[in-house]
PDB file of N, CA and C in Angstrom:
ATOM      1  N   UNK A   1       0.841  -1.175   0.000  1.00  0.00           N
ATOM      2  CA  UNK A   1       0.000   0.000   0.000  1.00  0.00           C
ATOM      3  C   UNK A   1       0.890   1.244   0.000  1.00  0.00           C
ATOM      4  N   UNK A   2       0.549   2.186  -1.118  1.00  0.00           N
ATOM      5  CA  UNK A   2       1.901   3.484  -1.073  1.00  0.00           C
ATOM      6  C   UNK A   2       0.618   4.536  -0.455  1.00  0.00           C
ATOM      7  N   UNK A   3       1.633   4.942   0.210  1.00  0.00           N
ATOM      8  CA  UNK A   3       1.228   6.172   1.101  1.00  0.00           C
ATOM      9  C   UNK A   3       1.468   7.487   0.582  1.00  0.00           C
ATOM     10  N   UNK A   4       0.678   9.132   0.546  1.00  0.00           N
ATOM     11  CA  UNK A   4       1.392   9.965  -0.130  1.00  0.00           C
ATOM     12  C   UNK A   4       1.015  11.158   1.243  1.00  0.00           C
ATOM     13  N   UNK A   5       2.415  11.522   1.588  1.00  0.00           N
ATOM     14  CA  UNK A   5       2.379  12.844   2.264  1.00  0.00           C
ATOM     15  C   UNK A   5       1.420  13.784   1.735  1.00  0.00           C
ATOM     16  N   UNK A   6       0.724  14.705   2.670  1.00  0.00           N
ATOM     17  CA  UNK A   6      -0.074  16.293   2.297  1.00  0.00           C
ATOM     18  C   UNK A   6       0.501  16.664   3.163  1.00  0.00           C
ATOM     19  N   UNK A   7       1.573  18.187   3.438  1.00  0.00           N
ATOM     20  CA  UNK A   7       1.377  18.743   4.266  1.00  0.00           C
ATOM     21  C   UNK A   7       0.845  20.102   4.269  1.00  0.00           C
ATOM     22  N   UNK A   8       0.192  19.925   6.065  1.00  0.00           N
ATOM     23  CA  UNK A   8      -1.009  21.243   6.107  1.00  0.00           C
ATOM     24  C   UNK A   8       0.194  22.130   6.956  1.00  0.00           C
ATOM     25  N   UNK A   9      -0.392  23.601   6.799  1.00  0.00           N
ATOM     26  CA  UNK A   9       0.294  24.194   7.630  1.00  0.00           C
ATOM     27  C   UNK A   9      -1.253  25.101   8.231  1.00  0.00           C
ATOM     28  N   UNK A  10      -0.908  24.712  10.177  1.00  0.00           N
ATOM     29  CA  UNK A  10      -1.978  24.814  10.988  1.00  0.00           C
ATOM     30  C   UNK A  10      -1.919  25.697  11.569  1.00  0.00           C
ATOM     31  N   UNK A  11      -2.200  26.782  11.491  1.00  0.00           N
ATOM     32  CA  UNK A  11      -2.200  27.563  12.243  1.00  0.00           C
ATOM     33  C   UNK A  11      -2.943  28.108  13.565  1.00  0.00           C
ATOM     34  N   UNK A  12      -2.529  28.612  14.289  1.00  0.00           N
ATOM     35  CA  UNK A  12      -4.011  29.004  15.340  1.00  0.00           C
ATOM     36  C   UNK A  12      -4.939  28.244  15.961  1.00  0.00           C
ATOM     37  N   UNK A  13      -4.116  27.198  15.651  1.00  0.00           N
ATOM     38  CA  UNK A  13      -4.450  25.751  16.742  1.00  0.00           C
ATOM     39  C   UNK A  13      -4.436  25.495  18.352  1.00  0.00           C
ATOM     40  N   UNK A  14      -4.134  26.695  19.280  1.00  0.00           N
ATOM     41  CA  UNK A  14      -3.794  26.521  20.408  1.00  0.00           C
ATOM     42  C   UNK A  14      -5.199  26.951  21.129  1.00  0.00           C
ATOM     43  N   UNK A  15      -6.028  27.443  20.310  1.00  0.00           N
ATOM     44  CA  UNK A  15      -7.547  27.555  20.984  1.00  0.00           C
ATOM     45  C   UNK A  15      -8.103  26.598  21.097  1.00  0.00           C
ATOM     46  N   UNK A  16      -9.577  26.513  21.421  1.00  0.00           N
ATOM     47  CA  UNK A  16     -10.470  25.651  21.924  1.00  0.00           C
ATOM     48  C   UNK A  16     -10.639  24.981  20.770  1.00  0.00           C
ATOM     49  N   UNK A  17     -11.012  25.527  19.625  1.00  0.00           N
ATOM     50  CA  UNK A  17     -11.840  25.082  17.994  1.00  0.00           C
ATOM     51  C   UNK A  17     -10.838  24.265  17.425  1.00  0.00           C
ATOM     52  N   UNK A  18      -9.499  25.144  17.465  1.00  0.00           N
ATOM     53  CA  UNK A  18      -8.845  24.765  16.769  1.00  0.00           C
ATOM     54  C   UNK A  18      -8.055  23.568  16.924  1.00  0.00           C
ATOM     55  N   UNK A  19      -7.511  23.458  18.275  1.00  0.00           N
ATOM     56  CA  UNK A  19      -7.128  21.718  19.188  1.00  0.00           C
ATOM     57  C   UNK A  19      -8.130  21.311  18.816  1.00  0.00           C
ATOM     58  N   UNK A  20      -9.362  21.238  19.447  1.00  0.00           N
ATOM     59  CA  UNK A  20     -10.192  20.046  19.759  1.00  0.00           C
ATOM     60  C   UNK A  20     -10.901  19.245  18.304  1.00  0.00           C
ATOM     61  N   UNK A  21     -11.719  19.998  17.432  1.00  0.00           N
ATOM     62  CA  UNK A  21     -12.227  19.988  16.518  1.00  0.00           C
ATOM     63  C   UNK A  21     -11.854  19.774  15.220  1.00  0.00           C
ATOM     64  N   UNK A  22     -10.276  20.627  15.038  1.00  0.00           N
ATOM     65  CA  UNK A  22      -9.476  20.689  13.691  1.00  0.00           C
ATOM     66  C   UNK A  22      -8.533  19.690  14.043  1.00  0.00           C
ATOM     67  N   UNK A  23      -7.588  19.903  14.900  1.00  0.00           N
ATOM     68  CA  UNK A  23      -6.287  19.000  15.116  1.00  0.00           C
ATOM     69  C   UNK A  23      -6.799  17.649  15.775  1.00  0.00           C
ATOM     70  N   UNK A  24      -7.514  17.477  16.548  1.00  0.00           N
ATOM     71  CA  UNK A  24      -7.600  16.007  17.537  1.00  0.00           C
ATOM     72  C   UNK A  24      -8.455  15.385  16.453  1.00  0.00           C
ATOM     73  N   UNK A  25      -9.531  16.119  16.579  1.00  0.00           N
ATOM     74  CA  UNK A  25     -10.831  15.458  15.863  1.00  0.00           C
ATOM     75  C   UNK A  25     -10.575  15.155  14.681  1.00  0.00           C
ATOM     76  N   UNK A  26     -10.083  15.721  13.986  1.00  0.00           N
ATOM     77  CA  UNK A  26     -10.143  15.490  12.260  1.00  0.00           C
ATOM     78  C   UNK A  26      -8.595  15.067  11.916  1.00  0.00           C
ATOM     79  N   UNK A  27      -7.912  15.769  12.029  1.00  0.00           N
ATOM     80  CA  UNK A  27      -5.989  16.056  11.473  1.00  0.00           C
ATOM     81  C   UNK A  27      -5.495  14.733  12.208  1.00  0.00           C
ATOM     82  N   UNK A  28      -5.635  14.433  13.409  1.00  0.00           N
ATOM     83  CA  UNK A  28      -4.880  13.550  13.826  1.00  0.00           C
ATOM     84  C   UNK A  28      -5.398  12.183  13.821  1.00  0.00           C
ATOM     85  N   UNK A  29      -6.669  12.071  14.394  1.00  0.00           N
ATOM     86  CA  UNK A  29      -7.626  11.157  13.863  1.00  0.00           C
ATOM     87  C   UNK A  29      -7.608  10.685  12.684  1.00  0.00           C
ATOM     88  N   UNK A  30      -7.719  11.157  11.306  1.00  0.00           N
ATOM     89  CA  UNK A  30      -7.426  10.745   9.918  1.00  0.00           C
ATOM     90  C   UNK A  30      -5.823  10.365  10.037  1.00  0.00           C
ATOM     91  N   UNK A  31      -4.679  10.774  10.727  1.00  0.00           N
ATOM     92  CA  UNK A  31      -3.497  10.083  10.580  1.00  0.00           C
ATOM     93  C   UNK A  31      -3.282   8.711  11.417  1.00  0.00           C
ATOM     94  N   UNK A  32      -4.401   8.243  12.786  1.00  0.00           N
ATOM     95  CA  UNK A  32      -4.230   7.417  13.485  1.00  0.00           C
ATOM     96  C   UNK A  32      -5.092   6.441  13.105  1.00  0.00           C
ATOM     97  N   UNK A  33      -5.872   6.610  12.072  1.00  0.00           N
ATOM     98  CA  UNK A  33      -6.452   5.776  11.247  1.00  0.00           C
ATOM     99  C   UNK A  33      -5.598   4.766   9.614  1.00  0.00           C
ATOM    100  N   UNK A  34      -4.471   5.315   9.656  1.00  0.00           N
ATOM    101  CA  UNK A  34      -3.900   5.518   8.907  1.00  0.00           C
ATOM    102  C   UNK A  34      -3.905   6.323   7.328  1.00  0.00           C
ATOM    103  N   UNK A  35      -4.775   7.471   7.137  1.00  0.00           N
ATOM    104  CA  UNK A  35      -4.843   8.213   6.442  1.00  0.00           C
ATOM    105  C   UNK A  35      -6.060   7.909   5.272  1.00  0.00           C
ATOM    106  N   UNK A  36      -6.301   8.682   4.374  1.00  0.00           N
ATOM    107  CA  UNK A  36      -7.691   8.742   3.838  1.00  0.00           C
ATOM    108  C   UNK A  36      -7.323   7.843   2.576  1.00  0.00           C
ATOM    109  N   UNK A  37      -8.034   6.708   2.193  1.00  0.00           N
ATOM    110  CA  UNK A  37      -8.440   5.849   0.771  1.00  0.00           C
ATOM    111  C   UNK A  37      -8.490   6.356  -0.179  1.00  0.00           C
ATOM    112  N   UNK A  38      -7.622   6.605  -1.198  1.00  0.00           N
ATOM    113  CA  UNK A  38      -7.556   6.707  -2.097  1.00  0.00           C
ATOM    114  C   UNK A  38      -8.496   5.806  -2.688  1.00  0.00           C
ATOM    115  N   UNK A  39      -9.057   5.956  -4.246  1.00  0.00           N
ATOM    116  CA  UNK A  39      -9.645   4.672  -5.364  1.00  0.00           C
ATOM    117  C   UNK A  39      -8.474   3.984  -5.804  1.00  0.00           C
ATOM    118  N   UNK A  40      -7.122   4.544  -5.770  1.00  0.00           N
ATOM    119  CA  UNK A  40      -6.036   3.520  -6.157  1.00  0.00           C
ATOM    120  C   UNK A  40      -5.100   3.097  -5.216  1.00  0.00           C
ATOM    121  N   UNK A  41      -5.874   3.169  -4.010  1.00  0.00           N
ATOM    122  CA  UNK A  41      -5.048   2.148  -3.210  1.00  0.00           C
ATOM    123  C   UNK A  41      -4.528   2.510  -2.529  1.00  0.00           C
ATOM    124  N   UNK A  42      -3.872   4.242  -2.717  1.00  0.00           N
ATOM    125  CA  UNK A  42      -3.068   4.917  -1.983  1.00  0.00           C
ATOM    126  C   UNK A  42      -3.765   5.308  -0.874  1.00  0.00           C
ATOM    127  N   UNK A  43      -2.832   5.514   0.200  1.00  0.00           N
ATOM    128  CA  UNK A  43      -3.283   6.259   1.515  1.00  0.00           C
ATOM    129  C   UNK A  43      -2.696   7.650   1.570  1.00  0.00           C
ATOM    130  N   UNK A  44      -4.067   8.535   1.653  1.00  0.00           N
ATOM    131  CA  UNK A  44      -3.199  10.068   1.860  1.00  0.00           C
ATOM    132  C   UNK A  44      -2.956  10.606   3.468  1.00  0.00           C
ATOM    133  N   UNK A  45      -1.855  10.954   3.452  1.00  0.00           N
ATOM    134  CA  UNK A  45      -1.541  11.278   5.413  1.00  0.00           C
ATOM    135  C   UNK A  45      -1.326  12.473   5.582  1.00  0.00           C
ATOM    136  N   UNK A  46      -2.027  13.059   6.056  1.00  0.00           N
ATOM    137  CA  UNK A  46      -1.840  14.411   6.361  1.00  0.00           C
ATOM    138  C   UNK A  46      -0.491  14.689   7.367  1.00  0.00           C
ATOM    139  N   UNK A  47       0.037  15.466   7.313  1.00  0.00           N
ATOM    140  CA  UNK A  47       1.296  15.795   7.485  1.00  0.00           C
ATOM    141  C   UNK A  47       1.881  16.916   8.312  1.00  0.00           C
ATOM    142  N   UNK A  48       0.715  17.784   9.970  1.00  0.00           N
ATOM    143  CA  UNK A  48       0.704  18.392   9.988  1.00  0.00           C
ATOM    144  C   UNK A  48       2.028  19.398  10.695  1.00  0.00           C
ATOM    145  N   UNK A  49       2.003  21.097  10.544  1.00  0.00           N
ATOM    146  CA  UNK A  49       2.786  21.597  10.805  1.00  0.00           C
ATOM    147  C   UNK A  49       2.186  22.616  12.099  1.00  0.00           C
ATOM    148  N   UNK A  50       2.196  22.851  13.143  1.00  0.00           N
ATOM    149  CA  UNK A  50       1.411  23.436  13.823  1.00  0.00           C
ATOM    150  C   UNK A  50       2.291  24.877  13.918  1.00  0.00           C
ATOM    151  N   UNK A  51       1.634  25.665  13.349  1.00  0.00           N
ATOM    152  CA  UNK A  51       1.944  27.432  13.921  1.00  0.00           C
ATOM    153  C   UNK A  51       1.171  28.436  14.754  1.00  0.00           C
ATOM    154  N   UNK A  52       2.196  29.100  15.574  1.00  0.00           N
ATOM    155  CA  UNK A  52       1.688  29.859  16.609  1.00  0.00           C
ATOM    156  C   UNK A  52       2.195  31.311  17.067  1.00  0.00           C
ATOM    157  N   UNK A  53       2.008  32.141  17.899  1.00  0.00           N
ATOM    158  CA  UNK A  53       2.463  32.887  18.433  1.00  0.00           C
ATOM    159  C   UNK A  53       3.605  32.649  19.723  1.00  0.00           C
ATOM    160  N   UNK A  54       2.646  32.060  20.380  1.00  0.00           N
ATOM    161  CA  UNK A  54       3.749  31.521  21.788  1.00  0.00           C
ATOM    162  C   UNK A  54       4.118  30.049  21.593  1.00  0.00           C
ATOM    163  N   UNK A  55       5.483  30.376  21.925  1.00  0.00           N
ATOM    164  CA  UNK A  55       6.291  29.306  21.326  1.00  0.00           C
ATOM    165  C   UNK A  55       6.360  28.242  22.427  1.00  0.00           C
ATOM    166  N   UNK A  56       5.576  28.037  23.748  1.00  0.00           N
ATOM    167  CA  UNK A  56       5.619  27.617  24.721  1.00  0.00           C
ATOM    168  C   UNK A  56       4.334  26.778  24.228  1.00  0.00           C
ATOM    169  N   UNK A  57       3.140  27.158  24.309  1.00  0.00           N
ATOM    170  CA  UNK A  57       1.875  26.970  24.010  1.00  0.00           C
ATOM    171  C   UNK A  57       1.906  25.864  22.713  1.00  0.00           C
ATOM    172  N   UNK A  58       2.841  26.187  21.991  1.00  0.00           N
ATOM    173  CA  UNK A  58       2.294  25.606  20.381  1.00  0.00           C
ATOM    174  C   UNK A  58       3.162  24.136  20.391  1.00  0.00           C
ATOM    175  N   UNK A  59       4.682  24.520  21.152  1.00  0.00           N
ATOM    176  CA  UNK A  59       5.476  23.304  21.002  1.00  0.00           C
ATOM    177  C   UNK A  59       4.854  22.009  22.517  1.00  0.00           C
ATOM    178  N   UNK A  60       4.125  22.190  23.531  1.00  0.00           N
ATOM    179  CA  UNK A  60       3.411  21.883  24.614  1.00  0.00           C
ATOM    180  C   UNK A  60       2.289  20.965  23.588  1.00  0.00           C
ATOM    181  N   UNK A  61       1.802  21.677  22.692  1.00  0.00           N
ATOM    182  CA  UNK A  61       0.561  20.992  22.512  1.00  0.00           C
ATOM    183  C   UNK A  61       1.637  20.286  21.085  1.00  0.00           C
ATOM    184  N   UNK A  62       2.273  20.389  20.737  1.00  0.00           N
ATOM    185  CA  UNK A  62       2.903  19.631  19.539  1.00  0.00           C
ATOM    186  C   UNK A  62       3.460  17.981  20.018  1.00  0.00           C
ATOM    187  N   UNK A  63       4.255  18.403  21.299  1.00  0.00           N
ATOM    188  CA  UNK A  63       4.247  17.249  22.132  1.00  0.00           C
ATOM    189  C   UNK A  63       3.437  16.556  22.590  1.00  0.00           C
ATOM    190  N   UNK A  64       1.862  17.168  22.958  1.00  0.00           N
ATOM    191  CA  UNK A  64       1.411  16.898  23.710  1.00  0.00           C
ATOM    192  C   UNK A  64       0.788  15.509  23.072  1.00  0.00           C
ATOM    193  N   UNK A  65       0.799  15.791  21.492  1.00  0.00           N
ATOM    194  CA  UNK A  65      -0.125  15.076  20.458  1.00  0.00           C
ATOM    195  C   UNK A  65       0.732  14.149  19.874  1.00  0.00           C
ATOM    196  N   UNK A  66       1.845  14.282  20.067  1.00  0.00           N
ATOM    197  CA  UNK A  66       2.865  13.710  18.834  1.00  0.00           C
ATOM    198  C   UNK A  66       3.414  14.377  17.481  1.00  0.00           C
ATOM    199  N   UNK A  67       3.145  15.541  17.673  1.00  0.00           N
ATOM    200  CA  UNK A  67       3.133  16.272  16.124  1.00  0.00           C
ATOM    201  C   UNK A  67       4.706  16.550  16.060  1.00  0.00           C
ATOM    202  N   UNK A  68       5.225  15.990  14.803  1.00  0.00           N
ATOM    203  CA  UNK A  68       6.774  16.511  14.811  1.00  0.00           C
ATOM    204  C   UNK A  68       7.105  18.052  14.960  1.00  0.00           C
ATOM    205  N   UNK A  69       6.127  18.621  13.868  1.00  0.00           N
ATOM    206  CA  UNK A  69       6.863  19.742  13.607  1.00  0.00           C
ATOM    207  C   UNK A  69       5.933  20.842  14.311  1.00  0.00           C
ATOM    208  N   UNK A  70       6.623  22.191  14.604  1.00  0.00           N
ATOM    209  CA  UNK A  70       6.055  23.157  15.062  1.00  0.00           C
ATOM    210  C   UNK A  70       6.772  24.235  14.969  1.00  0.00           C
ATOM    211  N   UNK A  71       6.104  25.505  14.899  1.00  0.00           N
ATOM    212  CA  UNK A  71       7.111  27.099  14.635  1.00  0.00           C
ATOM    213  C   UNK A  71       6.435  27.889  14.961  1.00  0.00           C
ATOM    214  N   UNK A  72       6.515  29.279  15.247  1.00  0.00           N
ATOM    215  CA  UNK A  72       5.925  30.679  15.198  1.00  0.00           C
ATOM    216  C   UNK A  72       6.228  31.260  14.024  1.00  0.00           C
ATOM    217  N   UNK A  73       6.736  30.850  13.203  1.00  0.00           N
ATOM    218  CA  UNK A  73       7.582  32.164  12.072  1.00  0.00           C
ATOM    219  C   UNK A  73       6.267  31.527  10.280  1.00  0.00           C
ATOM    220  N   UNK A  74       4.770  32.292  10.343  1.00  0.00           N
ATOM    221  CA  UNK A  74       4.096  31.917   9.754  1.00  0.00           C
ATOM    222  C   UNK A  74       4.799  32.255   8.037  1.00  0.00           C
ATOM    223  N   UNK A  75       5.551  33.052   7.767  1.00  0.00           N
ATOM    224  CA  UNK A  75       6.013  33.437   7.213  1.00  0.00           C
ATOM    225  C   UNK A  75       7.255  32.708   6.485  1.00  0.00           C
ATOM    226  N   UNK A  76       7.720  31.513   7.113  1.00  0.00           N
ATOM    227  CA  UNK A  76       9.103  30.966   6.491  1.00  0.00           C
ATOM    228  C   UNK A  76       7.908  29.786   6.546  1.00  0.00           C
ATOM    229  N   UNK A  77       6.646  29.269   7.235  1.00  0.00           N
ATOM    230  CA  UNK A  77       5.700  27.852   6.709  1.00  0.00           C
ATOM    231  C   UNK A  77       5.650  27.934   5.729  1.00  0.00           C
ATOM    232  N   UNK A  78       4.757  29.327   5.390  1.00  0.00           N
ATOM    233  CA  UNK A  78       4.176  29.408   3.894  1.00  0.00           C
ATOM    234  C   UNK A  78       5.156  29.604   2.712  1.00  0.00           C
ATOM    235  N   UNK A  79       6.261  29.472   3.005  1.00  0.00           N
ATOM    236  CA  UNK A  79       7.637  29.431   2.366  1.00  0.00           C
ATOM    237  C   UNK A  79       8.064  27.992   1.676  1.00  0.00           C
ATOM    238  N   UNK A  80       7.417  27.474   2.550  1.00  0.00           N
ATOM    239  CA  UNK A  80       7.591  25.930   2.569  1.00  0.00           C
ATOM    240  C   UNK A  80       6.752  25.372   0.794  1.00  0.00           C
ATOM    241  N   UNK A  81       7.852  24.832  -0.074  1.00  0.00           N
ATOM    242  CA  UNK A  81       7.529  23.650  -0.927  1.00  0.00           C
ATOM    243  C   UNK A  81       6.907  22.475  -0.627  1.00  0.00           C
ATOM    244  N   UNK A  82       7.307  22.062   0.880  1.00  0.00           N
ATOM    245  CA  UNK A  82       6.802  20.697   1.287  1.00  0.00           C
ATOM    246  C   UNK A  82       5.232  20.573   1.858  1.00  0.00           C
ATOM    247  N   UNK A  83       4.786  22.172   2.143  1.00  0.00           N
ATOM    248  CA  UNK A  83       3.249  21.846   2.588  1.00  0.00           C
ATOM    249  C   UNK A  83       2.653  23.201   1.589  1.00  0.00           C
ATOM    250  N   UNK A  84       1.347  22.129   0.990  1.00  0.00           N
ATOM    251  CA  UNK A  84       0.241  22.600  -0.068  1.00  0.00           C
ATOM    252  C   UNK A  84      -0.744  22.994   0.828  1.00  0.00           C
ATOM    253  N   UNK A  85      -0.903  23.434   1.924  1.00  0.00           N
ATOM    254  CA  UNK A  85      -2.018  23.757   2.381  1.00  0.00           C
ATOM    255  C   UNK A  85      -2.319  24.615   3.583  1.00  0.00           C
ATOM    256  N   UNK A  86      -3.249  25.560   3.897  1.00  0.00           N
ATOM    257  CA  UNK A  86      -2.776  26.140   4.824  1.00  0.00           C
ATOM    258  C   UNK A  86      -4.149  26.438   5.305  1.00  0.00           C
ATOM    259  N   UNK A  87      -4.265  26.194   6.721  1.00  0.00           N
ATOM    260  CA  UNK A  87      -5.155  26.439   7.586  1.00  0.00           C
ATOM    261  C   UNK A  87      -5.040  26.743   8.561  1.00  0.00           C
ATOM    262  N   UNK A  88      -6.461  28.105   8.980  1.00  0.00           N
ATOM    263  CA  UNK A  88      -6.275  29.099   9.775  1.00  0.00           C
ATOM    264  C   UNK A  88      -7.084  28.627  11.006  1.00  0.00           C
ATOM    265  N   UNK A  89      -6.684  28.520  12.249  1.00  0.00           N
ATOM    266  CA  UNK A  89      -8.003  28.822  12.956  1.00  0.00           C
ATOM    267  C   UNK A  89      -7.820  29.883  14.375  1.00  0.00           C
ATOM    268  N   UNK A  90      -6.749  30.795  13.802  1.00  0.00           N
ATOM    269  CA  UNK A  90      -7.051  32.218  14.578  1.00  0.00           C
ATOM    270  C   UNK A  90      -8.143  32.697  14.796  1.00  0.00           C
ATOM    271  N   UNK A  91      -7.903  34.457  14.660  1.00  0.00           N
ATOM    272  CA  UNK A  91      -8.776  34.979  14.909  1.00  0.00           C
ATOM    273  C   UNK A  91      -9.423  35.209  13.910  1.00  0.00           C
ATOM    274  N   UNK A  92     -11.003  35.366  13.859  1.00  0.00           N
ATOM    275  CA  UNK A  92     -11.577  35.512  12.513  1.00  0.00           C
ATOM    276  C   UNK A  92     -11.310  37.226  11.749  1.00  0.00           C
ATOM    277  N   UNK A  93     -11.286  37.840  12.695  1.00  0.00           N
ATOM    278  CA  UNK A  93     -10.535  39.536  12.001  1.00  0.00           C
ATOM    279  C   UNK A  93      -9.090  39.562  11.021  1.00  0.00           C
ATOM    280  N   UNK A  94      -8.782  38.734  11.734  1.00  0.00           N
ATOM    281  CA  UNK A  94      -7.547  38.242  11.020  1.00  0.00           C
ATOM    282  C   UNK A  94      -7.215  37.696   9.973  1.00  0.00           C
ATOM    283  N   UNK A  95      -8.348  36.860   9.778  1.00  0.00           N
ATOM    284  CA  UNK A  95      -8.575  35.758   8.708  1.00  0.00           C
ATOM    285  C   UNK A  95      -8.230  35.854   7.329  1.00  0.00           C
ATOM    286  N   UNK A  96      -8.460  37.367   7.024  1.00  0.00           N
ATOM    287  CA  UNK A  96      -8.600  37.839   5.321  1.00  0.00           C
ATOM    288  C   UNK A  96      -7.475  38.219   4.778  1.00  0.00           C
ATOM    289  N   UNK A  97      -6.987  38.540   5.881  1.00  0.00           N
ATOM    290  CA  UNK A  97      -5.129  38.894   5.744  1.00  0.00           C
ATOM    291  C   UNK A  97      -4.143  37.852   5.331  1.00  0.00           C
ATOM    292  N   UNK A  98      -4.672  36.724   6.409  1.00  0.00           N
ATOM    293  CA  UNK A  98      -3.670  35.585   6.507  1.00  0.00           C
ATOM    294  C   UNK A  98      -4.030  34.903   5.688  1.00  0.00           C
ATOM    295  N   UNK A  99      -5.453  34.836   5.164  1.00  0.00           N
ATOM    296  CA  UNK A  99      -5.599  34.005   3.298  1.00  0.00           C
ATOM    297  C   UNK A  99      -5.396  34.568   2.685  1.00  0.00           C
ATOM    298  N   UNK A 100      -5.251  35.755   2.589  1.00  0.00           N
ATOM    299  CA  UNK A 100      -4.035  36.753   1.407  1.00  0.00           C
ATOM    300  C   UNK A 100      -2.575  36.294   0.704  1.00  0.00           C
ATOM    301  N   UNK A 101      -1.775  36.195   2.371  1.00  0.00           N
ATOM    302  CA  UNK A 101      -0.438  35.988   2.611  1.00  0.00           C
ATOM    303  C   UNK A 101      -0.702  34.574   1.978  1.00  0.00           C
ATOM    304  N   UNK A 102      -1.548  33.541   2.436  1.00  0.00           N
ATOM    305  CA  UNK A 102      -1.820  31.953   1.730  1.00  0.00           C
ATOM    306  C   UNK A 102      -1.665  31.919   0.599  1.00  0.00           C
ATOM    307  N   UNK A 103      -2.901  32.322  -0.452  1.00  0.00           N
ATOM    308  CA  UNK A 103      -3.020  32.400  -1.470  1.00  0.00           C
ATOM    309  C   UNK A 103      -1.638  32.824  -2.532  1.00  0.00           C
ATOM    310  N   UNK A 104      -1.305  34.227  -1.694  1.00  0.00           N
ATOM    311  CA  UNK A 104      -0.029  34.849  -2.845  1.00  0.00           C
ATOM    312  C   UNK A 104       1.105  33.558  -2.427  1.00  0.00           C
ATOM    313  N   UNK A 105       1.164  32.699  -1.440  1.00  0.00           N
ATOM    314  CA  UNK A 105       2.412  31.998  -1.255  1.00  0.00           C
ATOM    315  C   UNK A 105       2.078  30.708  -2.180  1.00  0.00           C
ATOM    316  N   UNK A 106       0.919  30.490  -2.951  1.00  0.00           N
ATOM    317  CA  UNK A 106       0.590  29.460  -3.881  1.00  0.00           C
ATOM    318  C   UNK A 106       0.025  28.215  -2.789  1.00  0.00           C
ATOM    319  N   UNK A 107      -0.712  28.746  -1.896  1.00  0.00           N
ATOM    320  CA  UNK A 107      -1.095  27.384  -1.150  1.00  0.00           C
ATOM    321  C   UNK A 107      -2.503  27.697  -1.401  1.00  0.00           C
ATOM    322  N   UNK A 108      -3.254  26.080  -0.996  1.00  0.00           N
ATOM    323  CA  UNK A 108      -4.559  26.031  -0.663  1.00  0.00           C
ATOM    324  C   UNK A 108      -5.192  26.405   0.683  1.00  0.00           C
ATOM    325  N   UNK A 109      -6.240  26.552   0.336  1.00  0.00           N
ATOM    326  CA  UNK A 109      -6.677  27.096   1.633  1.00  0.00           C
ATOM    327  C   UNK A 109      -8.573  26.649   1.595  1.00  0.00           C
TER     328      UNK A 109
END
């Protein structure tokens, strides 16, 4: 069975919505399942990158879950070749800005 990396870049994950609902519930869950069925067989694994402000807060809950990777610097993620995707779950005022910065960096959102 071939497996194919996605990586997300997560942002604003250290709230209530964004742990419980986005990262536990869905992101990590679909990787402890071993990732989503492809029709050809493949398994897709989400791959996530968790970003934050406090660098205490974000790498705490990165451990807390198992997540390898983690940063504050949203700006060198979306830099990143290795992750196609980018999701917000800051603040919603915020929101239109930081799918701006997404979009012009060629990611999905």
């Amino acid at each position: 069975m071939d497996q194919k990396r996605i990586g997300i870049i997560m942002h604003g994950v250290t709230g209530r919505m964004g742990m419980n609902q986005h990262l536990v519930r869905s992101i990590l869950a679909i990787r402890k399942e071993g990732g989503v069925a492809l029709k050809d067989g493949t398994r897709l694994m989400p791959d996530p990158i968790l970003i934050g402000r406090n660098p205490d807060k974000i790498r705490a809950l990165a451990q807390e879950h198992g997540v390898a990777r983690w940063g504050t610097d949203l700006k060198q993620a979306l830099q990143s070749k290795e992750d196609s995707i980018f999701f917000d779950a800051a603040s919603t005022k915020l929101r239109p800005k930081l799918l701006k910065q997404a979009i012009a960096a060629g990611k999905h959102v």
